[in-house]
Protein backbone atom coordinates (compact mmCIF):
# COMPACT_ATOMS: atom_id res chain seq x y z
CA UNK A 1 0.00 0.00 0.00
CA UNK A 2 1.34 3.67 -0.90
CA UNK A 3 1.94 5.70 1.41
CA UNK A 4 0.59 9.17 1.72
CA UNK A 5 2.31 12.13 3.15
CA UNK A 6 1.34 15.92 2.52
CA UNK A 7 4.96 17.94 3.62
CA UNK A 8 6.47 14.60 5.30
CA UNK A 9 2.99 14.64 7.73
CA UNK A 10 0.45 11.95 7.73
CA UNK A 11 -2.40 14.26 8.68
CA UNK A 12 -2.82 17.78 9.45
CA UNK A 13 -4.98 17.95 12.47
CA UNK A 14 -2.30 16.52 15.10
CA UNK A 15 -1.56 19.85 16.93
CA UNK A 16 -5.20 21.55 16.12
CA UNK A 17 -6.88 17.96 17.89
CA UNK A 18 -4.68 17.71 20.80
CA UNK A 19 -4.88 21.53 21.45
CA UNK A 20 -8.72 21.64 21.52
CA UNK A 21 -8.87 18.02 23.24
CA UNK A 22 -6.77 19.80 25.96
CA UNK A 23 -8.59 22.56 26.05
CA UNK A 24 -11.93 20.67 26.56
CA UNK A 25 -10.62 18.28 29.45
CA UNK A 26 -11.32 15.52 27.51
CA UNK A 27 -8.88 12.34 27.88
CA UNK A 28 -7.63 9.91 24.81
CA UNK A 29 -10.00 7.08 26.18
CA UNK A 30 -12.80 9.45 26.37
CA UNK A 31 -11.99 10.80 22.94
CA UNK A 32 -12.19 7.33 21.62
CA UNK A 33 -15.17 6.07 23.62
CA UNK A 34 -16.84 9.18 22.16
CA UNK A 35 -16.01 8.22 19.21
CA UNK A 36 -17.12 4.50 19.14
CA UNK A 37 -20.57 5.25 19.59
CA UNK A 38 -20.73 7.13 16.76
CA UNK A 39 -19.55 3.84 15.52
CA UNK A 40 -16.06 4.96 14.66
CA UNK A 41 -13.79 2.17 15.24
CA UNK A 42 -10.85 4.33 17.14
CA UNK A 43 -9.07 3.63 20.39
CA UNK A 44 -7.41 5.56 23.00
CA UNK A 45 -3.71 4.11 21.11
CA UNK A 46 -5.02 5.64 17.65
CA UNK A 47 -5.99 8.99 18.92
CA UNK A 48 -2.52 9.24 20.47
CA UNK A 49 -1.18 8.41 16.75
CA UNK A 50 -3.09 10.94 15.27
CA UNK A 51 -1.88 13.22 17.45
CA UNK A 52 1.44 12.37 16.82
CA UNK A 53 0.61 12.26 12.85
CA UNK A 54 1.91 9.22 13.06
CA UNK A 55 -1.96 7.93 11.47
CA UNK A 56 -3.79 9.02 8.82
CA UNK A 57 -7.28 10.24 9.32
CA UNK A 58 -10.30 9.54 7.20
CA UNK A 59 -12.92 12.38 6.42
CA UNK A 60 -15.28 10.86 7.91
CA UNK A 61 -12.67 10.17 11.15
CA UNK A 62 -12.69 13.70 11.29
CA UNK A 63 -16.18 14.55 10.81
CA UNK A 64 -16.65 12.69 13.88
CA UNK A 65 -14.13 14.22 15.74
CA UNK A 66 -15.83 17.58 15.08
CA UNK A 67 -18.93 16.37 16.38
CA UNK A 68 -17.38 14.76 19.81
CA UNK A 69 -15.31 17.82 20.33
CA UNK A 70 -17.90 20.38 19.31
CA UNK A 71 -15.88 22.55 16.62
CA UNK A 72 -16.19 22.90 12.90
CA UNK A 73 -14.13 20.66 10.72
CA UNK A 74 -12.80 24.17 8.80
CA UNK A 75 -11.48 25.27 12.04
CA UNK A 76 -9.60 21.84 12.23
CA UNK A 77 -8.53 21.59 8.61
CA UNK A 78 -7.21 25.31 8.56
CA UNK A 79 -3.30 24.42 9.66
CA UNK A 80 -2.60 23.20 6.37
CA UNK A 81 -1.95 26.31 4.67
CA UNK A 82 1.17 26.52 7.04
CA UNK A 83 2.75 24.03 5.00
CA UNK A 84 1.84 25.97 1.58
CA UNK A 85 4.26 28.95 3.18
């Protein structure tokens, strides 16, 4: 399987995810249990990936995400004109 990469990341909500999930109080586990029962298949190990952009992230990963964490996927999605600088 190819690998993707956009500027040597695997995704491009890492720091924005972790930030907000900070913010918000909200654990890894919690994250993930939030996210299972949306019926996204994620554990507390992958959102620690992600956050490491060491995982890719689907849309509709994110899309759910957005939903547990209560912000708008633009707002998550923004960072990656940083790279385009």
């Amino acid at each position: 399987m190819k690998k993707i990469e956009f500027y040597e990341k695997k995704n491009i909500i890492a720091e924005r995810l972790k930030q907000v999930r900070k913010e918000k109080h909200i654990t890894q586990s919690e994250l993930a249990a939030r996210l299972q029962v949306l019926n996204v298949n994620i554990d507390q190990q992958m959102i620690s990936k992600i956050e490491k952009n060491d995982r890719q992230v689907t849309d509709y990963e994110v899309a759910c995400i957005c939903e547990c964490l209560k912000i708008e996927p633009a707002w998550m999605l923004q960072d990656y004109r940083r790279f385009l600088e």
